[in-house]
N, C-alpha and C. Protein backbone atom coordinates (compact mmCIF):
# COMPACT_ATOMS: atom_id res chain seq x y z
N UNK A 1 135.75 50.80 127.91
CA UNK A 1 134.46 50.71 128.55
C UNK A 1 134.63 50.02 129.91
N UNK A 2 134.04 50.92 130.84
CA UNK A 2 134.70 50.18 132.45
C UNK A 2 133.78 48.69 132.15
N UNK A 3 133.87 47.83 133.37
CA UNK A 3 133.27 46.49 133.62
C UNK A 3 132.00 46.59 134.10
N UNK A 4 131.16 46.12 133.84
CA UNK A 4 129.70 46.26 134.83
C UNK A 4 129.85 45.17 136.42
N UNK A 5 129.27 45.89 137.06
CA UNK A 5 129.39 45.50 138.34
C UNK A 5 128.37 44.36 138.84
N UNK A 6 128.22 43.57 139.50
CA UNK A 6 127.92 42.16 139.90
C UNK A 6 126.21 42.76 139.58
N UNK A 7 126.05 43.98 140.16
CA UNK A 7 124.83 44.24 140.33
C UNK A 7 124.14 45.26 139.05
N UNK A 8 124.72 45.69 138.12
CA UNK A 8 124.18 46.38 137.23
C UNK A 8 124.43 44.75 136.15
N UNK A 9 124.87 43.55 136.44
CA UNK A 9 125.10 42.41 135.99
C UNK A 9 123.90 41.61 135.68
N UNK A 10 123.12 41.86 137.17
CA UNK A 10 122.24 41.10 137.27
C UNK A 10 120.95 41.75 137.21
N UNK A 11 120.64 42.98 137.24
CA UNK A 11 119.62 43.29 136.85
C UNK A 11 119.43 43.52 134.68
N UNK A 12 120.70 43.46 134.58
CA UNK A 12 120.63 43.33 132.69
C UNK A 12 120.07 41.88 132.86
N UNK A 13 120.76 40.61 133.40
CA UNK A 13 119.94 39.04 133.50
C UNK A 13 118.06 39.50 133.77
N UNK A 14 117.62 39.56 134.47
CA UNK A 14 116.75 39.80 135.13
C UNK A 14 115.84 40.67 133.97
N UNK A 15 116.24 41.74 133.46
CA UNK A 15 115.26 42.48 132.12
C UNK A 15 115.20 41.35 130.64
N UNK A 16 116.98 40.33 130.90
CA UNK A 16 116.89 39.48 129.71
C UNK A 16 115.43 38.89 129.47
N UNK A 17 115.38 37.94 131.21
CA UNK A 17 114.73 36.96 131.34
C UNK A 17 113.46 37.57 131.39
N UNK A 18 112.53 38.51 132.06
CA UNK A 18 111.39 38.90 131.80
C UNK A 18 111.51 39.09 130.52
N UNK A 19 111.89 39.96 129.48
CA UNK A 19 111.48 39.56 128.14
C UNK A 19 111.42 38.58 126.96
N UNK A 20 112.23 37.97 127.92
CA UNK A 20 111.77 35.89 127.86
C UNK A 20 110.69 35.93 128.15
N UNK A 21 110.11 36.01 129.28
CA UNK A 21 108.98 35.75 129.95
C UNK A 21 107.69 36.22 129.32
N UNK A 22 107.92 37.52 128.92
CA UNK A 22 106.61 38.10 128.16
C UNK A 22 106.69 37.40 126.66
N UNK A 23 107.68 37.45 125.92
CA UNK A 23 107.60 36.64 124.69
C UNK A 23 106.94 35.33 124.51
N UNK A 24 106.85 34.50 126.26
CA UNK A 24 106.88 32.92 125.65
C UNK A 24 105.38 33.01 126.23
N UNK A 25 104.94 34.48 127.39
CA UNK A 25 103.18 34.35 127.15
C UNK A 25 102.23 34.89 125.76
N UNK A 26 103.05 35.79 125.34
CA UNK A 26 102.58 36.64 124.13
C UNK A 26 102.57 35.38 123.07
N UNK A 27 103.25 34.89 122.91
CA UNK A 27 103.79 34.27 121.45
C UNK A 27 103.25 32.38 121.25
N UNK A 28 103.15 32.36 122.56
CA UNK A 28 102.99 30.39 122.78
C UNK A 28 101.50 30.36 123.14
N UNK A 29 100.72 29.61 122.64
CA UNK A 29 99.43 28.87 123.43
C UNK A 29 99.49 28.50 124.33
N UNK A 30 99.77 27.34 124.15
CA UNK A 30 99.84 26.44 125.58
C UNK A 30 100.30 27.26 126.57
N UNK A 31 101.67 28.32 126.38
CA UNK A 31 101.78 29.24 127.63
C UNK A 31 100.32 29.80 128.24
N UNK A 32 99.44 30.84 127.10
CA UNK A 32 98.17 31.40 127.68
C UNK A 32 97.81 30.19 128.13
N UNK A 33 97.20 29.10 127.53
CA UNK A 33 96.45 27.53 128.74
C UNK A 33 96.76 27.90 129.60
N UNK A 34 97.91 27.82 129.75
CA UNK A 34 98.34 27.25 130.95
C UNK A 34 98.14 28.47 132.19
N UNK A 35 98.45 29.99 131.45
CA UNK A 35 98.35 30.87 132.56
C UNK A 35 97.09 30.78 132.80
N UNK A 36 96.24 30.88 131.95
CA UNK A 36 94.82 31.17 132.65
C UNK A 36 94.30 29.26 133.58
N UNK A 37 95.44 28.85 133.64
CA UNK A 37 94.68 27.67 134.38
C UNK A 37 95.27 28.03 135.55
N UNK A 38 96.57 28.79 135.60
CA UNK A 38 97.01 29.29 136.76
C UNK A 38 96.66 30.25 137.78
N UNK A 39 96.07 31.40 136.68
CA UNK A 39 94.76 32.16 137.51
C UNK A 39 93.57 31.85 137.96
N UNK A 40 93.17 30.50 137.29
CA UNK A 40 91.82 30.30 137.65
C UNK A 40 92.18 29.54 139.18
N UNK A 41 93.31 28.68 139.45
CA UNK A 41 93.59 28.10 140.36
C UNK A 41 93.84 28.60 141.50
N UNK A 42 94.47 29.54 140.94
CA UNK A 42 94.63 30.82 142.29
C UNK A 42 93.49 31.58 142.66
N UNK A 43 92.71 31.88 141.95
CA UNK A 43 91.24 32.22 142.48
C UNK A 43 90.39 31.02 143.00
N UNK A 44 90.46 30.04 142.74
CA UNK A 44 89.90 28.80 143.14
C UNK A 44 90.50 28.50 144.45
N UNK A 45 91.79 28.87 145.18
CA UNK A 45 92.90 28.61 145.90
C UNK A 45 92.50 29.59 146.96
N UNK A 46 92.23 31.40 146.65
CA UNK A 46 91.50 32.04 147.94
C UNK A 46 89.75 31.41 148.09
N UNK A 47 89.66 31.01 147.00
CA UNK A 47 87.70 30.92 147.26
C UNK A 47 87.69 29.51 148.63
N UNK A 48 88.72 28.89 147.99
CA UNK A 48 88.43 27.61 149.26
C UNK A 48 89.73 27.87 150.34
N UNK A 49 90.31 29.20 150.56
CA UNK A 49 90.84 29.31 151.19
C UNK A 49 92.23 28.25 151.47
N UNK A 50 93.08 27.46 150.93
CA UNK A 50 93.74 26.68 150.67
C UNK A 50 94.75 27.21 151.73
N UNK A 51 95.61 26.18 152.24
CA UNK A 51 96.66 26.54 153.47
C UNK A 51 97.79 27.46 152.92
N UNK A 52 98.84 28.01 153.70
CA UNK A 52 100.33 27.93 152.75
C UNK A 52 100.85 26.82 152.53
N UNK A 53 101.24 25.82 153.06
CA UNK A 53 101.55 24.67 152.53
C UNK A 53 101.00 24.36 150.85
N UNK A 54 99.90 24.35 150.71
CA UNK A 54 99.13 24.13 149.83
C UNK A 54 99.27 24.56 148.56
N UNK A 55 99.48 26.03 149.06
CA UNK A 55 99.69 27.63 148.13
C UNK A 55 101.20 27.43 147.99
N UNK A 56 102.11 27.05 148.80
CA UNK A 56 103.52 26.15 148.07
C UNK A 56 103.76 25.53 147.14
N UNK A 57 102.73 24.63 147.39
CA UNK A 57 102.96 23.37 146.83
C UNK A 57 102.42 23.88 145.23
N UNK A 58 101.03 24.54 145.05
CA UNK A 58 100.26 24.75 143.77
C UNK A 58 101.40 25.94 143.02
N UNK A 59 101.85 26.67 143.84
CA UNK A 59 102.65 27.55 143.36
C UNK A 59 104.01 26.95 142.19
N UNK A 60 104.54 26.01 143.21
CA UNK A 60 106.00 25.70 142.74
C UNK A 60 105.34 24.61 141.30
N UNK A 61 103.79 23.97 141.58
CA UNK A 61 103.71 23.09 140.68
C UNK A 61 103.46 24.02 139.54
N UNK A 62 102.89 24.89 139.30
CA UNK A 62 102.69 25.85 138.29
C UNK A 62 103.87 26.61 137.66
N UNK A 63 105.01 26.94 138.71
CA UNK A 63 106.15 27.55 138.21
C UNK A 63 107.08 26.30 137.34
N UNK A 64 106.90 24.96 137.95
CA UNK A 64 107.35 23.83 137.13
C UNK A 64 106.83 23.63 135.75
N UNK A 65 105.51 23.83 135.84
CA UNK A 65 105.08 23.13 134.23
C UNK A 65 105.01 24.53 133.62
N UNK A 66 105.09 26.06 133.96
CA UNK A 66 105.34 26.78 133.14
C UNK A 66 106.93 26.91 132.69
N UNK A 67 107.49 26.13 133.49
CA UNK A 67 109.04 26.58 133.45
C UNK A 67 109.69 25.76 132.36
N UNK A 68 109.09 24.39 132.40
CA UNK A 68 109.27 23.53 131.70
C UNK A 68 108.89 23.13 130.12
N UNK A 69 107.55 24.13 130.20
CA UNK A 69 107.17 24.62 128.68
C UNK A 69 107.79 25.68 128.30
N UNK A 70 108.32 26.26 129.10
CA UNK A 70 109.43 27.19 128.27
C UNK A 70 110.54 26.59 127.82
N UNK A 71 111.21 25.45 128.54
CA UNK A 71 112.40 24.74 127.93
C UNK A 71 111.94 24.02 126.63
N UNK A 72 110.75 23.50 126.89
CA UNK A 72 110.41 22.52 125.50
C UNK A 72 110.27 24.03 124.64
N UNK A 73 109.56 24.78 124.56
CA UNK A 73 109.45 26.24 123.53
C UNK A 73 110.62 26.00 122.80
N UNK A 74 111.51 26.49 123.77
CA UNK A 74 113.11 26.76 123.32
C UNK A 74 113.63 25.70 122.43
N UNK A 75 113.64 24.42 122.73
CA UNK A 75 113.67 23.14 122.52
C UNK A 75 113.48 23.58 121.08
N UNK A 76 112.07 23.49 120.80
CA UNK A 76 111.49 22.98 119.78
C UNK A 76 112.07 24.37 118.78
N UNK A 77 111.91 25.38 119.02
CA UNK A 77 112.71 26.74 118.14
C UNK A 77 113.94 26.07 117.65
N UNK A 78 114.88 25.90 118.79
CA UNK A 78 116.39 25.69 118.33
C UNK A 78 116.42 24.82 117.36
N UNK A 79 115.30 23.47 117.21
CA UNK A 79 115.71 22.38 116.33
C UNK A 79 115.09 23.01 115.30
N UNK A 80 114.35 23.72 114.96
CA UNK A 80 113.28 23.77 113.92
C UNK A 80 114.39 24.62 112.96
N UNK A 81 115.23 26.20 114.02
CA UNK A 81 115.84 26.52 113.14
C UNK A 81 117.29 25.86 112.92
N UNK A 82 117.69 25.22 113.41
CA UNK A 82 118.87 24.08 112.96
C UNK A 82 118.32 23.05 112.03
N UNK A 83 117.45 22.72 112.16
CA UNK A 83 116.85 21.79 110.80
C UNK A 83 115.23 21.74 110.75
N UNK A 84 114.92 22.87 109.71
CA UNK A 84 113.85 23.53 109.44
C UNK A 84 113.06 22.37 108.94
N UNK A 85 113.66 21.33 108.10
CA UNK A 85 112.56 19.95 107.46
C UNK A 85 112.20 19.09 108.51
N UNK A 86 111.88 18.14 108.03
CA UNK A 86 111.77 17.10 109.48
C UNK A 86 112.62 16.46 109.34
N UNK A 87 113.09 16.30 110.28
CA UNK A 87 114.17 14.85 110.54
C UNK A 87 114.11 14.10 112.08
N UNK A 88 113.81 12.78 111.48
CA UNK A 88 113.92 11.58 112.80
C UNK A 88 114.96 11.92 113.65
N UNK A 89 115.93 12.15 113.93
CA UNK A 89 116.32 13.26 115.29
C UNK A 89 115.93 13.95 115.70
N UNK A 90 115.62 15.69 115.60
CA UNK A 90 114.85 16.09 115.64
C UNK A 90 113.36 16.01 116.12
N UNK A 91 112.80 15.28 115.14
CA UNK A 91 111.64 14.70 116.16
C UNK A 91 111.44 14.09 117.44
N UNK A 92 113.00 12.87 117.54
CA UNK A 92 112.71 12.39 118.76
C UNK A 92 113.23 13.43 119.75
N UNK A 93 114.28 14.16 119.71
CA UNK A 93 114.25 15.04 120.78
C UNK A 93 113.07 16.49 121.27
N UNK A 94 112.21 16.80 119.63
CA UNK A 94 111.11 17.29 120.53
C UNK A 94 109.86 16.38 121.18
N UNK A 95 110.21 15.27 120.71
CA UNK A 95 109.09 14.72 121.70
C UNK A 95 109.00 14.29 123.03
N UNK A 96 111.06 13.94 122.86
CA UNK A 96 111.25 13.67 124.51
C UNK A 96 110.68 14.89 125.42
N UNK A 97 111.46 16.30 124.53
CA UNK A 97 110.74 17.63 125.22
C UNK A 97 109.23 17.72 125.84
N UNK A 98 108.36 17.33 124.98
CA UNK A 98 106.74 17.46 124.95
C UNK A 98 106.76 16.44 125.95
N UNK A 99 107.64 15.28 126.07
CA UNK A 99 106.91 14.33 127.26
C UNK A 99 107.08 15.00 128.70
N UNK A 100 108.16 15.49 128.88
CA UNK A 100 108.83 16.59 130.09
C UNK A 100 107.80 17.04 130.29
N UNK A 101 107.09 17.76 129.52
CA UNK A 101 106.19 18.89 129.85
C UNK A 101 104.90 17.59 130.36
N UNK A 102 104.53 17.13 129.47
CA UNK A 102 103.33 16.12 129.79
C UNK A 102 103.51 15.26 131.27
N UNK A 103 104.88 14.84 131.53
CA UNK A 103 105.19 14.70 133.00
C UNK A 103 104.67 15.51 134.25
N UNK A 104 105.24 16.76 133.98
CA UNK A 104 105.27 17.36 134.93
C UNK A 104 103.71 18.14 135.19
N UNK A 105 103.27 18.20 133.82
CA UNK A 105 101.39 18.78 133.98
C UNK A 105 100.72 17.57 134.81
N UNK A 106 101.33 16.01 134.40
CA UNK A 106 100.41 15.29 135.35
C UNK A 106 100.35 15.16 136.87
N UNK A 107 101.65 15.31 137.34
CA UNK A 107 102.33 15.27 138.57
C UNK A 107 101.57 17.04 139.04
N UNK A 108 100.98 17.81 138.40
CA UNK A 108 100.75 19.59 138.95
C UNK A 108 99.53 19.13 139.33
N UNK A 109 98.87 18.36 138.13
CA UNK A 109 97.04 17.75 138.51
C UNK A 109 97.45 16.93 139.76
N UNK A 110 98.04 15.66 139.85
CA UNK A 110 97.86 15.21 141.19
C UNK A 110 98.22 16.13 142.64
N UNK A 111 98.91 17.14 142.37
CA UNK A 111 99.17 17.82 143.41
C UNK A 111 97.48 18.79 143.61
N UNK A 112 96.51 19.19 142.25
CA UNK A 112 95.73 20.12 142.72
C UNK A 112 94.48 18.89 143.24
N UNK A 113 94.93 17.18 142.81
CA UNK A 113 93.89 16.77 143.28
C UNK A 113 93.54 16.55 144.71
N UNK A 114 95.30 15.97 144.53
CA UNK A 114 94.99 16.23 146.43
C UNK A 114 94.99 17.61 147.35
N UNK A 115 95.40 18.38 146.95
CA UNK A 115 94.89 20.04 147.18
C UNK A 115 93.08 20.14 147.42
N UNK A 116 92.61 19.72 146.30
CA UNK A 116 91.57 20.36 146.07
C UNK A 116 90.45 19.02 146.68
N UNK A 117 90.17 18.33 146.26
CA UNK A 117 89.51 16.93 146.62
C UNK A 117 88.82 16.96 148.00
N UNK A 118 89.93 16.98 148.83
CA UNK A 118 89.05 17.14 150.34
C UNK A 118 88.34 18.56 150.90
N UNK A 119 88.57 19.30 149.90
CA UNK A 119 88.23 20.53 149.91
C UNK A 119 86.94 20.63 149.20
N UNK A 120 86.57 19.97 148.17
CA UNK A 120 85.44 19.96 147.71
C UNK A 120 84.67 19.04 148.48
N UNK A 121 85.01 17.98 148.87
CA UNK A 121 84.29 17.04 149.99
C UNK A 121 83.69 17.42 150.81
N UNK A 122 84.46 18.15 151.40
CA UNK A 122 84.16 19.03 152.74
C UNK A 122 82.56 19.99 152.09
N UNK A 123 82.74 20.39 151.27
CA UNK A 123 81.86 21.52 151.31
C UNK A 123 80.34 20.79 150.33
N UNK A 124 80.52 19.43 150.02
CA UNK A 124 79.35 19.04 149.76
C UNK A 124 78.88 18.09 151.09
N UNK A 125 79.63 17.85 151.95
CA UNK A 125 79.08 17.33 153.45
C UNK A 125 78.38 18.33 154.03
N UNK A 126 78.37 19.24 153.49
CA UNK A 126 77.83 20.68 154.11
C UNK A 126 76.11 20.52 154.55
């Protein structure tokens, strides 16, 4: 069987990872939360017209805390099926996971507060 080439390489990566991607919206809650907080933000984001800077910043914070609930997902699968009972290991490493995620959702809110804040200001000085 010849070798696959750098580029028939990376588009097999690329079909892996989108069906990562659809699995962990199909299959996880908190993924849907989270997307539809991501759509609503982005419609909230043209309604007040938000800068690019802005649309950077909300972007990369959203690709973080979805990116990051996919690692805890994974996280929490791998231990569950390596040790399906509970065990005090186990636990503490999915919780360190869940705090990751709880980090980085708080740090996405302070980014949409200061995003959004003077933006709502503005339009009740109106």
């Amino acid at each position: 069987m010849p070798k696959e080439t750098l580029l028939q390489n990376r588009i097999k990566g690329v079909k892996v990872a989108l069906k990562g991607a659809l699995l962990l919206v199909k299959t996880e809650a908190s993924i849907k939360v989270q997307f539809g907080i991501a759509i609503l933000m982005t419609i909230i984001g043209f309604a007040l017209q938000i800068s690019n800077t802005e649309w950077m910043l909300q972007f990369f914070a959203i690709g973080l805390v979805m990116g990051i609930e996919g690692v805890n997902t994974a996280i929490e699968k791998l231990a569950d099926f390596v040790h399906p009972d509970h065990h005090e290991k186990i636990g503490f490493l999915k919780d360190i996971s869940a705090g990751a995620v709880m980090i980085v959702s708080l740090v996405a809110v302070l980014i949409g507060l200061i995003i959004y804040i003077p933006k709502i200001m503005a339009l009740t000085t109106i």
